[in-house]
C-alpha atoms as a PDB file:
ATOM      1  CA  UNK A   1       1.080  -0.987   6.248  1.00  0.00           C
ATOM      2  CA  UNK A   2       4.095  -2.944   6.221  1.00  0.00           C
ATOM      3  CA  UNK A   3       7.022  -3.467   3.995  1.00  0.00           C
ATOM      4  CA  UNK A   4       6.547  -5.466   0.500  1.00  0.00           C
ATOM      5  CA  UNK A   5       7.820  -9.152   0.468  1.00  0.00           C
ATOM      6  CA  UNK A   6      10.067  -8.933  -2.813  1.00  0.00           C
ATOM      7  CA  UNK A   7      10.256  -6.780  -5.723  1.00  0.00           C
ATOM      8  CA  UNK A   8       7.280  -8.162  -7.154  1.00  0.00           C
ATOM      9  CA  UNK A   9       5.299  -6.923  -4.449  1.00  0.00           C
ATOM     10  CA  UNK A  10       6.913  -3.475  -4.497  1.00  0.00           C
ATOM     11  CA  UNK A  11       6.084  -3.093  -7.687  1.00  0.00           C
ATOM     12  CA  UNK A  12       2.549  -3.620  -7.232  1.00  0.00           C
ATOM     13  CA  UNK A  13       2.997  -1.123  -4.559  1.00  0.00           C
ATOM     14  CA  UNK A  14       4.504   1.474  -6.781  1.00  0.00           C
ATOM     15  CA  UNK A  15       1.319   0.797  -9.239  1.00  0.00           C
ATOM     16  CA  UNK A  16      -1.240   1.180  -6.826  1.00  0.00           C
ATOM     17  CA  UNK A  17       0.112   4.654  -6.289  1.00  0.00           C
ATOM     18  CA  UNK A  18       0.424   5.424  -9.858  1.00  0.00           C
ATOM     19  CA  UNK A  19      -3.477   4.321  -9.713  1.00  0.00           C
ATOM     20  CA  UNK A  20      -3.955   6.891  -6.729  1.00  0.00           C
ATOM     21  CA  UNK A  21      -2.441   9.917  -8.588  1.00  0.00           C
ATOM     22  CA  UNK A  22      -4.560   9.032 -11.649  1.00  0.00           C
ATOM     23  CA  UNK A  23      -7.769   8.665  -9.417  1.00  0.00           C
ATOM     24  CA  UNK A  24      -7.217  12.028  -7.707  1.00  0.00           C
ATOM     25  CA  UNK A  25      -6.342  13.449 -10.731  1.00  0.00           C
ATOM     26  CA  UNK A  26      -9.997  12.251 -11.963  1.00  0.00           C
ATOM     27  CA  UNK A  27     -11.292  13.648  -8.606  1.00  0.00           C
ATOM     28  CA  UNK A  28     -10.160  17.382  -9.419  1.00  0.00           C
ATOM     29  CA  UNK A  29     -11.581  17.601 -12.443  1.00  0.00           C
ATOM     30  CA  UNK A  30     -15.054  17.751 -11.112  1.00  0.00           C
ATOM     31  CA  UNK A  31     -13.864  20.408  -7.958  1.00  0.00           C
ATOM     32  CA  UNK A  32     -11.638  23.088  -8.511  1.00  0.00           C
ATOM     33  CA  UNK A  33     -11.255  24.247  -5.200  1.00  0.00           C
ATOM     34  CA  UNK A  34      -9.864  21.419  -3.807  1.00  0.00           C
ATOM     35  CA  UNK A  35      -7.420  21.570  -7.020  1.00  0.00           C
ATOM     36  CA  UNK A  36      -5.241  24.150  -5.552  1.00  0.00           C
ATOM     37  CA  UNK A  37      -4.214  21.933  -2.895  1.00  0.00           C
ATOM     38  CA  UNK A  38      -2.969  19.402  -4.771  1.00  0.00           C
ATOM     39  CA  UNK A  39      -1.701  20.819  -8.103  1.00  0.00           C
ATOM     40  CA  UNK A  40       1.330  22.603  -6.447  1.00  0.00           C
ATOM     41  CA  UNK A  41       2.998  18.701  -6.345  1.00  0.00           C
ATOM     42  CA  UNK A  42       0.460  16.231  -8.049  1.00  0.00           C
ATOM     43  CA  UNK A  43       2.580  16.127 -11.614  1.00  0.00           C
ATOM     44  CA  UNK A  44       5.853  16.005 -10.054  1.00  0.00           C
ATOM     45  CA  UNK A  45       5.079  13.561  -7.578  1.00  0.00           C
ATOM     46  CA  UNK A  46       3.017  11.651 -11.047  1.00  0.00           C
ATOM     47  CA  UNK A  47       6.200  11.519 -13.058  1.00  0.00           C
ATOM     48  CA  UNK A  48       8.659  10.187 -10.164  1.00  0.00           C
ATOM     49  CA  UNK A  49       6.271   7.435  -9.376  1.00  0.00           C
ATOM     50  CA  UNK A  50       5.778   6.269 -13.241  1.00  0.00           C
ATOM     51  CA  UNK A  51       9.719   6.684 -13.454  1.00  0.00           C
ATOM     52  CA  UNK A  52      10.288   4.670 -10.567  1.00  0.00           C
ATOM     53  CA  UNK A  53       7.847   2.082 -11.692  1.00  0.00           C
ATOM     54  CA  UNK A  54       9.597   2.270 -15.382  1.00  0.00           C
ATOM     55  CA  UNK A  55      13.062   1.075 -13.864  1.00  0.00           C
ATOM     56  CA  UNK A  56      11.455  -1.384 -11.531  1.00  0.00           C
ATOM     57  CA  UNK A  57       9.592  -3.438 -14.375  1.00  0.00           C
ATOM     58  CA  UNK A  58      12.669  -2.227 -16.987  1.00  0.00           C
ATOM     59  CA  UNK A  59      15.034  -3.696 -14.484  1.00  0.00           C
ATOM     60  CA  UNK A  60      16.622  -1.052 -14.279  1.00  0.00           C
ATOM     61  CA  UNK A  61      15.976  -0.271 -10.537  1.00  0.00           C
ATOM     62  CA  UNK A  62      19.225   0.050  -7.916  1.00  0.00           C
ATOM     63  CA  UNK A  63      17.699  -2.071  -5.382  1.00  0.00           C
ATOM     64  CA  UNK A  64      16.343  -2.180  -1.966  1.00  0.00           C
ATOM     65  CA  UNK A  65      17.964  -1.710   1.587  1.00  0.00           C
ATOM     66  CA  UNK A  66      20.715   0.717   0.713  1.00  0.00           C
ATOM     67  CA  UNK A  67      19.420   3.334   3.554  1.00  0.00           C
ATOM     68  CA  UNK A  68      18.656   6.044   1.267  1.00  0.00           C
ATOM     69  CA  UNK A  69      15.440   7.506   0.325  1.00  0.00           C
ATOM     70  CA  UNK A  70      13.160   7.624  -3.201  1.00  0.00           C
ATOM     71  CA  UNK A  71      13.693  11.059  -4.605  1.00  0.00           C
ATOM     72  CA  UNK A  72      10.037  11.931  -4.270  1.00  0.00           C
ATOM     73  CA  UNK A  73      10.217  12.369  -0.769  1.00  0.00           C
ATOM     74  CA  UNK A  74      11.595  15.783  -0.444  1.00  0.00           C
ATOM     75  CA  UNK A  75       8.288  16.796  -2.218  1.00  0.00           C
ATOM     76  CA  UNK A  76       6.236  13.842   0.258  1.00  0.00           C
ATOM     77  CA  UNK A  77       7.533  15.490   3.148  1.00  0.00           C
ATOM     78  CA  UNK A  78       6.585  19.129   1.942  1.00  0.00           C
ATOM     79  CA  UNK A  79       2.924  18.342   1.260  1.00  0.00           C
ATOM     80  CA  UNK A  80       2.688  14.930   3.374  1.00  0.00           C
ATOM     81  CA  UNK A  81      -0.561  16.365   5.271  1.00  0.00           C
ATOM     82  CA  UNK A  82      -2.479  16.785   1.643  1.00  0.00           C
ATOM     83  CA  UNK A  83      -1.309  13.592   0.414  1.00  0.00           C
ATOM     84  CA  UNK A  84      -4.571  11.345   0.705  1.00  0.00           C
ATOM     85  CA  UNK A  85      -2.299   7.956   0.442  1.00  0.00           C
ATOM     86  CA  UNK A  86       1.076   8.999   2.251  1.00  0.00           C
ATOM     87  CA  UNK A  87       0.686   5.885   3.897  1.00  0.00           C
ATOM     88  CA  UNK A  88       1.416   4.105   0.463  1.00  0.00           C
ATOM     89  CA  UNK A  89       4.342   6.795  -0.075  1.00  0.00           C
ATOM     90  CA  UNK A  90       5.603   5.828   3.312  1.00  0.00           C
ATOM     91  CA  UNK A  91       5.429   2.245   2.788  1.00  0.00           C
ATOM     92  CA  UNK A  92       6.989   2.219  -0.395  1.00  0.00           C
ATOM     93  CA  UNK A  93       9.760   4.631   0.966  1.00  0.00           C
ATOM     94  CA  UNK A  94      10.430   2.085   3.585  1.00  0.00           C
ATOM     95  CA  UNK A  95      10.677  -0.823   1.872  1.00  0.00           C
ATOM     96  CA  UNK A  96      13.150   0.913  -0.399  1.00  0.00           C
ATOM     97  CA  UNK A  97      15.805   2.568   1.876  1.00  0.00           C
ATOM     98  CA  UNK A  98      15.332  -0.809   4.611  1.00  0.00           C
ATOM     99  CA  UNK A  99      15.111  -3.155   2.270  1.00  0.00           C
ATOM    100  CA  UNK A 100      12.092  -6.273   2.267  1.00  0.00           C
ATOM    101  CA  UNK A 101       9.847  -7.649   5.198  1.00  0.00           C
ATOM    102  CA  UNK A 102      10.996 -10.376   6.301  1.00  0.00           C
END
C-alpha cells in the first residue's frame, strides 16, 4: 500500500481504519472465541485511532515526516500478527514518521 498523497488522503486513511475497528468489533459480537484474540488491544488501539483522526480533522495534528512513530504502534507491534488490517496501520505509520508520497 503506499504512502497517502497529502493530509487529505491520510485522513481518509485514518477513517478507513476507524471503519475496520468498528467492523471487527461487529464481527465479535456474533463469535466469542475469536474475541479473546482481539479484545486484549481492540479498545486501545479504537481510541488512539479516533484521537488521531480528532486532531487531524481538528487541525490539531503535528504533522508528517518528523521520523517518529504514531503512539499506537507499541501496541501494533505487540499484536501485529492478529491485526486483520496491519497493512493500513503500517501505511498510515509510514506516511506519518516519512512524511507524503511523492
Amino acid at each position: 500500500m503506499k504512502k497517502a498523497k497529502d493530509l487529505t488522503e491520510l485522513i481518509d486513511l485514518v477513517h478507513e481504519a476507524v471503519y475496520e475497528v468498528d467492523e471487527l468489533r461487529a464481527c465479535l459480537e456474533h463469535d466469542d472465541e475469536e474475541a479473546s484474540t482481539y479484545t486484549p488491544y481492540l479498545d486501545t488501539l479504537d481510541s488512539m485511532l479516533r484521537a488521531l483522526h480528532e486532531s487531524m480533522v481538528s487541525g490539531q495534528y503535528g504533522g508528517v515526516g518528523k521520523g517518529e512513530d504514531l503512539n499506537f504502534m507499541p501496541l501494533f507491534k505487540k499484536h501485529e500478527r492478529s491485526i486483520p488490517f496491519r497493512e493500513l496501520l503500517r501505511t498510515i505509520n509510514a506516511t506519518h514518521r516519512e512524511g507524503y508520497e511523492a
